[in-house]
Protein backbone atom coordinates (compact mmCIF):
# COMPACT_ATOMS: atom_id res chain seq x y z
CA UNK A 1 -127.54 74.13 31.54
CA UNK A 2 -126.71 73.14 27.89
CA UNK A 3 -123.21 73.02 28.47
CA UNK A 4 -123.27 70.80 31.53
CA UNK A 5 -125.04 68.39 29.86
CA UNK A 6 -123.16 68.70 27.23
CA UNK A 7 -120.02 67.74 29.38
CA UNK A 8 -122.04 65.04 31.20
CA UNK A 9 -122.70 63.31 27.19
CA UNK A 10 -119.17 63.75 27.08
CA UNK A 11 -118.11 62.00 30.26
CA UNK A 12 -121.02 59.19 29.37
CA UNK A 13 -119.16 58.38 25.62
CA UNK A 14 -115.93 58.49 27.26
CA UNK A 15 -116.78 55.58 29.88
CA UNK A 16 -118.52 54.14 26.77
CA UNK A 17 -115.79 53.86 24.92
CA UNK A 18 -113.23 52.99 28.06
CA UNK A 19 -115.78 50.08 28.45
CA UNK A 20 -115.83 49.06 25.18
CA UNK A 21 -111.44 49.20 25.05
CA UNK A 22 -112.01 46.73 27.89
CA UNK A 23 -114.54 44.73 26.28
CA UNK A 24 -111.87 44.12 23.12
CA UNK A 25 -109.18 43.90 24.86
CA UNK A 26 -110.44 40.89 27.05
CA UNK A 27 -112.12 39.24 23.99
CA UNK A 28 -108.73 38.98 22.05
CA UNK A 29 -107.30 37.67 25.66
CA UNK A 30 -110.10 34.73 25.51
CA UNK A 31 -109.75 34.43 21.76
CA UNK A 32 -105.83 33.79 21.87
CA UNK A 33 -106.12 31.89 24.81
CA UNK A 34 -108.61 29.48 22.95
CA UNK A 35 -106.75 29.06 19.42
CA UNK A 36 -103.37 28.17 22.17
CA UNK A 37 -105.71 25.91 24.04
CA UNK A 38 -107.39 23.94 21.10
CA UNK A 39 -103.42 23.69 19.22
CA UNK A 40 -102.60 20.68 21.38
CA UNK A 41 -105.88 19.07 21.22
CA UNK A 42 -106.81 16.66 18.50
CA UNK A 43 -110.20 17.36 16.72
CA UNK A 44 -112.75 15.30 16.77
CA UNK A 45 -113.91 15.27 13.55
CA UNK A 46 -110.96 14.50 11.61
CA UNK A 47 -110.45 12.40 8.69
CA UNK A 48 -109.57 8.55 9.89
CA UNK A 49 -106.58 8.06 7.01
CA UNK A 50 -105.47 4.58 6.18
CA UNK A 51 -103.14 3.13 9.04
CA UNK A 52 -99.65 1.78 8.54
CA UNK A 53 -99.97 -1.86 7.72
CA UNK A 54 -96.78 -4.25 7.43
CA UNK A 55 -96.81 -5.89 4.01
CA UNK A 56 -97.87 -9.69 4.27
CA UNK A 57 -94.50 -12.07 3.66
CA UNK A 58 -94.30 -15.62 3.39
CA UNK A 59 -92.07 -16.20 6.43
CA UNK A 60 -90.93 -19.78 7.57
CA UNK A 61 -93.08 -21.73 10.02
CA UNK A 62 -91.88 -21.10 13.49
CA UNK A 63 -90.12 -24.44 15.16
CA UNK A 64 -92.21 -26.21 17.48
CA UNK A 65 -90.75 -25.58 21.19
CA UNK A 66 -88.29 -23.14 20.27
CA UNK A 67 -86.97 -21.55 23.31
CA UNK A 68 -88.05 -17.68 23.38
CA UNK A 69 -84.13 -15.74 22.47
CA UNK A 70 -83.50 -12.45 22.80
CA UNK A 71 -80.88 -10.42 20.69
CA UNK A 72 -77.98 -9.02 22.37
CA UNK A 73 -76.66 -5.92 20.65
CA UNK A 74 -73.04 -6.68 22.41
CA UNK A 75 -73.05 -9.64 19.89
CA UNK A 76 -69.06 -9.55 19.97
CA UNK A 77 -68.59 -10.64 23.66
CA UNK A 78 -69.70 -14.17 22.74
CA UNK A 79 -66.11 -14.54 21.99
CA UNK A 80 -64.63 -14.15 25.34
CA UNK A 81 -61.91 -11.54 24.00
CA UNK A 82 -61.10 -8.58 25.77
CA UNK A 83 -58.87 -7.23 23.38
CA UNK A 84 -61.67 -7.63 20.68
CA UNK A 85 -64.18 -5.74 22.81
CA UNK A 86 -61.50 -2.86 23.69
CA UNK A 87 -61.09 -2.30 19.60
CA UNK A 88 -64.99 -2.54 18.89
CA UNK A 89 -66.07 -0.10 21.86
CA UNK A 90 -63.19 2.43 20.47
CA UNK A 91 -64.62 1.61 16.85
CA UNK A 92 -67.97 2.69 17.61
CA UNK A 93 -66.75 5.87 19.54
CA UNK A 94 -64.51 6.83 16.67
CA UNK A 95 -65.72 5.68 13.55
CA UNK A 96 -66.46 8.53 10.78
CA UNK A 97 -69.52 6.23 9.21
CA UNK A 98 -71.10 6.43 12.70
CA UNK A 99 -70.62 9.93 12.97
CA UNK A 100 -72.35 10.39 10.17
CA UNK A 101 -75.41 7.93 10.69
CA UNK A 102 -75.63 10.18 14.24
CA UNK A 103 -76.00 13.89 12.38
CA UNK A 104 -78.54 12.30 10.05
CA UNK A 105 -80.57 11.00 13.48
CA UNK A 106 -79.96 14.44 14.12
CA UNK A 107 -81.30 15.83 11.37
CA UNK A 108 -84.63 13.79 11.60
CA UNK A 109 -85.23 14.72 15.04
CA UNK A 110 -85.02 18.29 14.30
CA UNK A 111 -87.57 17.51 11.07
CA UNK A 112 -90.03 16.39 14.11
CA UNK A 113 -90.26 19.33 15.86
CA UNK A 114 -90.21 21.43 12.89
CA UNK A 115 -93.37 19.30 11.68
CA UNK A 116 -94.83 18.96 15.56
CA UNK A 117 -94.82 22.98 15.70
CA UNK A 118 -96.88 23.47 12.72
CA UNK A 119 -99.65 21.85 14.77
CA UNK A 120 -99.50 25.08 17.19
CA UNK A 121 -100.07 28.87 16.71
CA UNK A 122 -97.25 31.49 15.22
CA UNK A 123 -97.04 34.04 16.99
CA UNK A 124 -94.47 36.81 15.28
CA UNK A 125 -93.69 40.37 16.65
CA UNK A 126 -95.34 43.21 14.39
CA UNK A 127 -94.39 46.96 13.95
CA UNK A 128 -95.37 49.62 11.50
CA UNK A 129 -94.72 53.53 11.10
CA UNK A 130 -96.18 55.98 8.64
CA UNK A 131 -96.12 59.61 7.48
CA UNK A 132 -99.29 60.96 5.69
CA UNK A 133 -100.22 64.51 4.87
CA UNK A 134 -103.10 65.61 2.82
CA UNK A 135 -103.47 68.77 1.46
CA UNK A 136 -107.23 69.88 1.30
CA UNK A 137 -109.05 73.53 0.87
CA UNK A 138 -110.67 72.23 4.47
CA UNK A 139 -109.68 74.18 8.04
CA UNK A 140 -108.48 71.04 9.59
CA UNK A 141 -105.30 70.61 11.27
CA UNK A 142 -104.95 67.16 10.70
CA UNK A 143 -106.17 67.40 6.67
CA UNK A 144 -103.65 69.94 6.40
CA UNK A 145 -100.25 68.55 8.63
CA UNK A 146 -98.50 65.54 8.37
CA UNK A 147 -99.36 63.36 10.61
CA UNK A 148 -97.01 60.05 11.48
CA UNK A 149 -98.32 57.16 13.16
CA UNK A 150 -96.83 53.94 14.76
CA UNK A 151 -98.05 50.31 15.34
CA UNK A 152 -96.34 47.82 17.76
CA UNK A 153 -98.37 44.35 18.48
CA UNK A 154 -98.26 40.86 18.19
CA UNK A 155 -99.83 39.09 15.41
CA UNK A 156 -100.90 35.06 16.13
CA UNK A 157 -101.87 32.89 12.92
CA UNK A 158 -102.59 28.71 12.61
CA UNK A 159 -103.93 26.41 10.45
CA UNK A 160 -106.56 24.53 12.40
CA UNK A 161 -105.90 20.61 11.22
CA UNK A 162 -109.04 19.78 10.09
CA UNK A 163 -108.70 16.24 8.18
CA UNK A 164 -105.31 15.69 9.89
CA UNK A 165 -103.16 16.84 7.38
CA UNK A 166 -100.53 17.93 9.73
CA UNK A 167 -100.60 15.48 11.93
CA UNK A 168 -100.33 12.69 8.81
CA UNK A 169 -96.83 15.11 8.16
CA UNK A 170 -95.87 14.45 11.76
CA UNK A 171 -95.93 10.89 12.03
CA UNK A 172 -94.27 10.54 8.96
CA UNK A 173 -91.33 12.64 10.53
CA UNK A 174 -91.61 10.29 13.41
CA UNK A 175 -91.51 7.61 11.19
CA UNK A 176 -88.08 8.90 9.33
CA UNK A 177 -87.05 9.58 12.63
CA UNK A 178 -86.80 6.13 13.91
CA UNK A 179 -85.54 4.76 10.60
CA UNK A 180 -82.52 7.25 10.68
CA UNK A 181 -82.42 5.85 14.57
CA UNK A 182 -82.90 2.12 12.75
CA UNK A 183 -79.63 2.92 10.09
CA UNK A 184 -77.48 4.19 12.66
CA UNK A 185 -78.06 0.66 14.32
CA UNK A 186 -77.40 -0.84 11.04
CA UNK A 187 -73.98 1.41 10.62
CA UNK A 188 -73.07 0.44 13.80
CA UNK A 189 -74.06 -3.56 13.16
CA UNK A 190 -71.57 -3.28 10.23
CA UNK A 191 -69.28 -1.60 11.89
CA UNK A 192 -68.47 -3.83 14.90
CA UNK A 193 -68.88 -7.29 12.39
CA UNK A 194 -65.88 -5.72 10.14
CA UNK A 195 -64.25 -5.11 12.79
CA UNK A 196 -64.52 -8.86 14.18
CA UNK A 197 -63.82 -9.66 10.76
CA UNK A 198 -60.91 -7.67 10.46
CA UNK A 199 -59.13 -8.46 14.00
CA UNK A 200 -59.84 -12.55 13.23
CA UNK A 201 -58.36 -12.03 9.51
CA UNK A 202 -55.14 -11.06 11.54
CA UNK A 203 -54.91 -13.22 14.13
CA UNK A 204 -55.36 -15.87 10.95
CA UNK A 205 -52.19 -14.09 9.43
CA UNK A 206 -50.31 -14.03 12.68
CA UNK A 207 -50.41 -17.92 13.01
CA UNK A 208 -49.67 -18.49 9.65
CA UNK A 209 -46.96 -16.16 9.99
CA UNK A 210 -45.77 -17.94 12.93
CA UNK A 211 -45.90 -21.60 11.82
CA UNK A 212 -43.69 -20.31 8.38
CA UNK A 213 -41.44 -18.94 11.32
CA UNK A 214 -41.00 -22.32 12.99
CA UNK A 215 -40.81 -24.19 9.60
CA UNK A 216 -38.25 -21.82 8.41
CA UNK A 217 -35.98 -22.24 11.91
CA UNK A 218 -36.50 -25.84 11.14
CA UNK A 219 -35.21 -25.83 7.60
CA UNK A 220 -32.09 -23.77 8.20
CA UNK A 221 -30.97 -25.97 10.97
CA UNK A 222 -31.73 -28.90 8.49
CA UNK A 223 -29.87 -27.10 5.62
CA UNK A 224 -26.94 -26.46 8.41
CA UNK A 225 -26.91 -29.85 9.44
CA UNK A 226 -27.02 -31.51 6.10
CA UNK A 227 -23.96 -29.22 4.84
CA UNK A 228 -22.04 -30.37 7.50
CA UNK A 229 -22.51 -33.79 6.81
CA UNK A 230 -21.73 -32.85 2.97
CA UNK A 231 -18.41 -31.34 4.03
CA UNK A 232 -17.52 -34.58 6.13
CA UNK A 233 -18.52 -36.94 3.82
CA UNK A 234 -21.12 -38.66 5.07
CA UNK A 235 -23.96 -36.64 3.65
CA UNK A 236 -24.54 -35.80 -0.09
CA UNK A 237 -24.28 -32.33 -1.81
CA UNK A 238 -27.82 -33.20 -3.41
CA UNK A 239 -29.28 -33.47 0.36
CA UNK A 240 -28.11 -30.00 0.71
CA UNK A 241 -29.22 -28.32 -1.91
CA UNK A 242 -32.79 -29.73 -1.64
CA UNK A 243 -32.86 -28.33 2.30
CA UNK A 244 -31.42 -24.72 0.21
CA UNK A 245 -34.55 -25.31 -2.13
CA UNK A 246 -37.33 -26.12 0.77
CA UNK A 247 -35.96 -23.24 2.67
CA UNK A 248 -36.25 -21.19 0.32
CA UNK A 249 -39.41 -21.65 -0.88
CA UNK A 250 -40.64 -21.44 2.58
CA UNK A 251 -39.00 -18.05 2.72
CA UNK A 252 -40.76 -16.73 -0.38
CA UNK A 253 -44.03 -16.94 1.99
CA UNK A 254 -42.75 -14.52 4.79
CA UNK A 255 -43.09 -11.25 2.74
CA UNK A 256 -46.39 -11.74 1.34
CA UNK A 257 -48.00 -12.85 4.76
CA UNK A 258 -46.19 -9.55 6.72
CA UNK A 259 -47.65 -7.32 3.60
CA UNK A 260 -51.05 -8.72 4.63
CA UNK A 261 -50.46 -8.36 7.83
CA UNK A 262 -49.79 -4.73 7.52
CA UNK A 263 -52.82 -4.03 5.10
CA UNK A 264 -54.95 -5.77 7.47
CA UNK A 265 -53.57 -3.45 10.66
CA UNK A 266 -54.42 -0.65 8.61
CA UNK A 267 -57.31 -1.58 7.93
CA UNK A 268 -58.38 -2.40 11.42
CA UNK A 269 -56.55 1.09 12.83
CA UNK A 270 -58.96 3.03 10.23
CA UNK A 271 -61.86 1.38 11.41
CA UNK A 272 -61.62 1.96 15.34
CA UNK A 273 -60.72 5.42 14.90
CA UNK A 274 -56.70 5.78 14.68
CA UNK A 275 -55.33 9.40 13.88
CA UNK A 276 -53.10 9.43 11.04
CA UNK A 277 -50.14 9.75 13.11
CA UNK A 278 -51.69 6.74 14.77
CA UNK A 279 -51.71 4.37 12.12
CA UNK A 280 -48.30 2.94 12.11
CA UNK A 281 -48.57 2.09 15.57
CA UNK A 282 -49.01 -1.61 16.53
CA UNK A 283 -52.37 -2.46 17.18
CA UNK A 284 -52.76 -5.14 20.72
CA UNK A 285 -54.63 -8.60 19.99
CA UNK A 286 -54.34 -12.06 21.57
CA UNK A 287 -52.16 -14.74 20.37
CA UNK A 288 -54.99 -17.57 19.42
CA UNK A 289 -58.19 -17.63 18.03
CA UNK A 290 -61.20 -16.85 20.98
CA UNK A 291 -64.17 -19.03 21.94
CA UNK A 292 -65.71 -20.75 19.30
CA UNK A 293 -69.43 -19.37 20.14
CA UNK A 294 -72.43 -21.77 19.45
CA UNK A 295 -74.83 -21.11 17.03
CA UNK A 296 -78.43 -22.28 17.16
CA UNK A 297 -79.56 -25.12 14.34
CA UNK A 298 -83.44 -23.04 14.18
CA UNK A 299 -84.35 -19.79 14.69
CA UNK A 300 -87.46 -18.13 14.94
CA UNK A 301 -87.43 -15.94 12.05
CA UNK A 302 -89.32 -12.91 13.58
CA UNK A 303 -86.13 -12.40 15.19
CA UNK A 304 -85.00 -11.08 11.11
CA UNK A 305 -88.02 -7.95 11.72
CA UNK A 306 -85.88 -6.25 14.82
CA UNK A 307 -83.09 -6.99 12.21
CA UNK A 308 -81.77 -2.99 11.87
CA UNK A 309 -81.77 -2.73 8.24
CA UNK A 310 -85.35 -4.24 8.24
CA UNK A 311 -86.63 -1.90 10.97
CA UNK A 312 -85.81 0.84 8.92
CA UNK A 313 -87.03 -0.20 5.51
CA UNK A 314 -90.78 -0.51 7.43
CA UNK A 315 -90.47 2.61 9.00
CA UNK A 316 -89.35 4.25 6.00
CA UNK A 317 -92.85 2.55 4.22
CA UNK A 318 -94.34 3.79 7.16
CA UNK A 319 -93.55 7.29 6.32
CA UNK A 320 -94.39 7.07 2.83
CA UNK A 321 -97.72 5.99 3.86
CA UNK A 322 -98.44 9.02 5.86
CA UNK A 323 -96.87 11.29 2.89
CA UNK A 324 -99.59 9.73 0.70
CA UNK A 325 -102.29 10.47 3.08
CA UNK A 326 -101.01 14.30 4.12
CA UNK A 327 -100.78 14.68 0.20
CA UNK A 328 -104.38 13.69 -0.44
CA UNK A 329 -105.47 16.11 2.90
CA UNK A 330 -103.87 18.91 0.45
CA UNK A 331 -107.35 18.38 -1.97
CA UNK A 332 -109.42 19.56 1.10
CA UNK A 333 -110.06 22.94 2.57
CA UNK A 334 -108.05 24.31 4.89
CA UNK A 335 -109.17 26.93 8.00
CA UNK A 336 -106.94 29.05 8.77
CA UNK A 337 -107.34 31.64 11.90
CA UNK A 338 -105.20 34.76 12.01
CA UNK A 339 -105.47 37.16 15.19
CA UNK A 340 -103.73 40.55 15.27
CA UNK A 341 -103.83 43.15 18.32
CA UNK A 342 -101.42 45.83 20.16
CA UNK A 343 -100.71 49.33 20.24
CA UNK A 344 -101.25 53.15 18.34
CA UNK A 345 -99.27 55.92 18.63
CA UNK A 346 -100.37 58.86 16.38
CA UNK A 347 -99.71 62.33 16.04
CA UNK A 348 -103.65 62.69 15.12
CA UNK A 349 -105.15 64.65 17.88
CA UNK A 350 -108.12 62.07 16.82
CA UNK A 351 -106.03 59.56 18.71
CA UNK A 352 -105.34 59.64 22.31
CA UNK A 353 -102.64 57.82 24.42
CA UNK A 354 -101.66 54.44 23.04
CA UNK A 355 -104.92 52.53 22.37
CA UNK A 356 -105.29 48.75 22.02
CA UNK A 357 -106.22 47.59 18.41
CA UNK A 358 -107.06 44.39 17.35
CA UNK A 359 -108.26 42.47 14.20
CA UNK A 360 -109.47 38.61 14.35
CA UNK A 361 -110.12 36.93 11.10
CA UNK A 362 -110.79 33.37 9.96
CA UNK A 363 -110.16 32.15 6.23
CA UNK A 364 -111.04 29.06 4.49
CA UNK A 365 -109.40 27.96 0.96
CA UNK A 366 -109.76 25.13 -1.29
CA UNK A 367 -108.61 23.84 -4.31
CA UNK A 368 -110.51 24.13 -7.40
CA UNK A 369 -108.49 23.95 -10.46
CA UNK A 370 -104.62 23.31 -10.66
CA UNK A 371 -104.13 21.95 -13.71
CA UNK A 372 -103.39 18.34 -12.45
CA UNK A 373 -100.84 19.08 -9.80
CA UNK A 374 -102.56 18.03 -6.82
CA UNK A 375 -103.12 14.23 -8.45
CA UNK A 376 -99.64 14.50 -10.02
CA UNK A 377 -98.03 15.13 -6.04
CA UNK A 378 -100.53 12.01 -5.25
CA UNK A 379 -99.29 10.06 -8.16
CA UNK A 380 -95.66 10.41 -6.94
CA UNK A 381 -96.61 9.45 -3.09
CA UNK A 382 -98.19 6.23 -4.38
CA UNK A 383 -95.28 5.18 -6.19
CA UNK A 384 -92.58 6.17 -3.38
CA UNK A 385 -95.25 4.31 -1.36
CA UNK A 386 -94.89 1.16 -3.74
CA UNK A 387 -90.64 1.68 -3.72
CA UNK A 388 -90.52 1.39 -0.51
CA UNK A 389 -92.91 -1.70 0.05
CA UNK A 390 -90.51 -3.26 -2.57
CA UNK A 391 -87.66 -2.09 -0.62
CA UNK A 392 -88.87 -3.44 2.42
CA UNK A 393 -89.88 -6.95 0.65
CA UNK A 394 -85.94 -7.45 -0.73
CA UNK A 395 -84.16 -6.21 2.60
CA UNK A 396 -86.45 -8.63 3.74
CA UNK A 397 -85.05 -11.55 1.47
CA UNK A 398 -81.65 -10.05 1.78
CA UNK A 399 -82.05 -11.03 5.63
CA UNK A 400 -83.08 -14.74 5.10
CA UNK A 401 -80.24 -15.02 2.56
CA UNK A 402 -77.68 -13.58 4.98
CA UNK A 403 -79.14 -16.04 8.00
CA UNK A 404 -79.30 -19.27 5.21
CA UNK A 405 -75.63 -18.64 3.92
CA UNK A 406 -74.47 -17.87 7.39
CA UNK A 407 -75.93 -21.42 8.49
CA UNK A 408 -74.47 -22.96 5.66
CA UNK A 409 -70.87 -21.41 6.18
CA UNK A 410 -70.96 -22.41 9.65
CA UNK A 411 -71.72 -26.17 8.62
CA UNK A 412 -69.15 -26.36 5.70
CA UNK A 413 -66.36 -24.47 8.46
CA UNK A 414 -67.21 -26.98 11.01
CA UNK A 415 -66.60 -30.26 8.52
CA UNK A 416 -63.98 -28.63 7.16
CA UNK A 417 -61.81 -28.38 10.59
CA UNK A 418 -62.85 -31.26 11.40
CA UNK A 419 -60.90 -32.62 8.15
CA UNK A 420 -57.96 -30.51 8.68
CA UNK A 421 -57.46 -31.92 12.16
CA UNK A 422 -57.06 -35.03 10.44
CA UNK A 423 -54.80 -34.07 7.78
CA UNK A 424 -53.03 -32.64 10.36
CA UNK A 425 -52.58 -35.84 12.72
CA UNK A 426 -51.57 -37.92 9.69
CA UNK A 427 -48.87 -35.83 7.96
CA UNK A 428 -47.36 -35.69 11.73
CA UNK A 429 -47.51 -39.39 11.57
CA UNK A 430 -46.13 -39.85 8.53
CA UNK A 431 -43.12 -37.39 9.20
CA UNK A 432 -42.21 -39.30 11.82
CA UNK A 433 -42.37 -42.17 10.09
CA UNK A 434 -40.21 -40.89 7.65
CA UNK A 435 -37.53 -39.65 9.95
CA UNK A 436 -37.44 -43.12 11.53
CA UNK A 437 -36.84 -44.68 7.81
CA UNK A 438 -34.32 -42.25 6.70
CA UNK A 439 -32.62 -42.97 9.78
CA UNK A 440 -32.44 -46.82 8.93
CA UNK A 441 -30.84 -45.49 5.68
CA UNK A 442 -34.03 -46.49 3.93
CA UNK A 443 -35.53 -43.06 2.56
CA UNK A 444 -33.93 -39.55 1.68
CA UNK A 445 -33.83 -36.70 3.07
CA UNK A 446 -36.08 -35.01 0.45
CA UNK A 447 -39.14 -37.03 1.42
CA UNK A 448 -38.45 -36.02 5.03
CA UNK A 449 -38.27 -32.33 3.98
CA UNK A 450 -41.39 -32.78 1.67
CA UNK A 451 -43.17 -34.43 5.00
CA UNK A 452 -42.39 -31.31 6.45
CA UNK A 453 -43.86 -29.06 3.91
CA UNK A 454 -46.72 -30.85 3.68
CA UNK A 455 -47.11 -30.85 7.30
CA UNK A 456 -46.69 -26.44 7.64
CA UNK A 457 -49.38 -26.54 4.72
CA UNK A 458 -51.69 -28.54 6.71
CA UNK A 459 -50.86 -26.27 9.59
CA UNK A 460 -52.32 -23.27 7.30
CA UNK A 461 -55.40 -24.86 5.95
CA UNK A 462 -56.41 -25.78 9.69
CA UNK A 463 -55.68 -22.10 9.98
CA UNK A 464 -57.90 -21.03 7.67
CA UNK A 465 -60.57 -23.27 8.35
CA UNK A 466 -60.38 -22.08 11.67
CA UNK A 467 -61.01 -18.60 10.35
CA UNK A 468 -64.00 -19.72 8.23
CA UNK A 469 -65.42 -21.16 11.46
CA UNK A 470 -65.33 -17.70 13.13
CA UNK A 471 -66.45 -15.53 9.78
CA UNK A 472 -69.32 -17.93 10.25
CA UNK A 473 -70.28 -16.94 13.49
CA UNK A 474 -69.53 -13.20 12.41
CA UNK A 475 -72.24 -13.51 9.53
CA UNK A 476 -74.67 -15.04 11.59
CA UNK A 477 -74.51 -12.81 14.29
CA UNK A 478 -74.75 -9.84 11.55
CA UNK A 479 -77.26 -11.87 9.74
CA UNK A 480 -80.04 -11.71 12.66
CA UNK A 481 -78.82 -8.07 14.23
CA UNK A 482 -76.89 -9.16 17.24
CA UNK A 483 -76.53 -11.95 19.23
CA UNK A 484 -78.58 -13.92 21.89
């Protein structure tokens, strides 16, 4: 009798305990399936930390009426030149600056989901094996054998956010995010305007080069003719060596301008992306200057906030504002839940098959004393806080300038064609004026040649007022982040 009951206490602990391996196991199942559960939700009780705010400026009144604009980032096609928009599409596919702006965007967006993950559980594989023996004057197999054991499980840990501090490190990854984003448009703004820059600079040098050309045909068939008339007698040797002195101070210009022209093709061949086997190659372009593009006489000077270089000066004082606040989260406790569970496998005849274990625990630190360092790390946010609103303040400024200078190229550009038109018309008039009186025998030929000088040097200072026109347009374009 005492031994079947003794079996049937046996049989009742054994369900016992199979109950209570069930029991365990299905509370760590509802306990890790709650700390997953509660990672993506925000708690209610969280700290409210001081929002973003965009520093006040003392911007220019808006104009009254002023038609709603839009930027265009393909500010360049306002030109009407296909060639232009071939080299700026190649420059931003090639160019090394760009590259790099793109592995820093890179970069940042990695930062964000390195800072968005510490908002959700760890979870990291665990294993464990051990040899123990204990030598005791006690009959005990176990006491007296060595007896190795093994551990395989899972172990989950996370820091529940409870003031936010995680999430304040989030948004300011967000934040650097979509300044990096912000620069590369900036890299890419400067990119494409030295490139406009570049390509007008040598369309400049190929018409000056080409009116030298034309001046310099001119002067040796002058120098020709008035040798000939030398040599018969009814031209002097004086008129001939003053068409030898003209020519060749007109020739003296040639090498300098195809120099330029070279450092300037360079230049450009860097800049959209040429290999160095490339570089020496010719680079296309059109034979005149492009569409002189309109530029508005007001503005509305939010336009200057989507400005790139702007956009990523606030967003940069955006992160340093959530820096500051997941700094000053660091003075309050933190929670932090750790869960640990999986399998034994032990000599031990005290051990069974491959039971479940499992250990849940919940900590809770704060700071007490730290010898100033907390409010030294809080010291150091509030001032890279204050850089940046400083920061943000002169590329602020720096924008205006750029628009104001822009504006006031474009005006001095447009009077100053205007004047070299008319420098222009008269020399022409007064070369053929000229030509007319030294044919009546009443001037020389040296004030017809000098006519003729002065008229190629009007014909460059119309070319490079032309070129300030464009620049102009170039600066304002840059000035405001695109075009319209």
């Amino acid at each position: 009798m005492s031994r079947i009951k003794t079996i049937e206490v046996r049989e009742d602990m054994s369900v016992s305990i199979a109950t209570k391996k069930k029991q365990r196991t299905f509370a760590l199942v509802v306990v890790l399936a709650v700390m997953i559960g509660l990672s993506g939700c925000a708690i209610p009780w969280q700290k409210k930390w001081p929002a973003h705010e965009t520093p006040a400026v003392d911007l220019p009144a808006t104009p009254p009426k002023l038609a709603a604009l839009s930027l265009d980032r393909e500010w360049w096609k306002a030109f009407g030149d296909a060639t232009l928009n071939g080299l700026v599409a190649d420059a931003l596919a090639n160019n090394l600056d760009l590259a790099k702006a793109a592995t820093n965007v890179a970069e940042a967006r990695a930062n964000v989901g390195a800072a968005n993950a510490m908002l959700s559980p760890r979870a990291d594989a665990q294993g464990n094996t051990s040899a123990t023996r204990r030598q005791l004057s006690v009959v005990s197999q176990d006491l007296n054998h060595t007896t190795t054991s093994a551990t395989a499980g899972v172990g989950v840990s996370w820091e529940i956010d409870l003031w936010g501090r995680i999430r304040q490190m989030n948004e300011a990854s967000l934040a650097r995010l979509a300044a990096s984003e912000h620069t590369r448009n900036a890299t890419a703004l400067s990119i494409s305007s030295t490139v406009v820059d570049t390509y007008f600079q040598l369309l400049a040098l190929d018409a000056n080069l080409r009116v030298i050309r034309e001046a310099e045909r001119n002067l040796i068939e002058v120098s020709d003719l008035e040798k000939r008339r030398w040599k018969a007698e009814v031209g002097t040797e004086l008129a001939y060596s003053q068409s030898l002195a003209e020519l060749a101070s007109v020739e003296t210009r040639i090498p300098s301008i195809e120099a330029a022209i070279a450092r300037t093709q360079l230049a450009l061949a860097i800049l959209v992306g040429r290999t160095p086997r490339q570089l020496n190659e010719p680079l296309a372009r059109s034979g005149a200057f492009p569409v002189l593009p309109s530029m508005p006489s007001e503005f509305d000077s939010a336009l200057l906030m989507r400005r790139p270089d702007v956009a990523s000066a606030e967003q940069m004082l955006a992160a340093t504002n959530s820096d500051l606040n997941a700094t000053r989260a660091e003075r309050l406790p933190r929670l932090n839940l750790a869960l640990l569970a999986g399998l034994i496998a032990s000599s031990s005849s005290a051990i069974t098959g491959f039971p479940l274990y499992g250990d849940l625990s919940a900590g809770v630190s704060a700071p007490i004393y730290d010898a100033g360092l907390l409010q030294s790390k809080v010291d150091a946010a509030v001032a890279r806080k204050d850089n940046a609103i400083a920061h943000y303040r002169y590329t602020l400024a720096l924008a205006f300038r750029d628009v104001y200078t822009a504006m006031i190229d474009r005006d001095a550009g447009d009077r100053q064609v205007g004047a070299a038109v008319k420098v222009l018309k008269v020399r022409k008039q007064a070369l053929a004026l000229t030509e007319k009186s030294y044919a009546a025998g009443r001037s020389s030929k040296f004030e017809v040649l000098s006519e003729t000088i002065d008229i190629l040097n009007a014909q460059t200072a119309l070319t490079d007022a032309q070129l300030t026109q464009l620049t102009a347009r170039v600066e304002f374009f840059k000035a405001i982040g695109g075009g319209f």
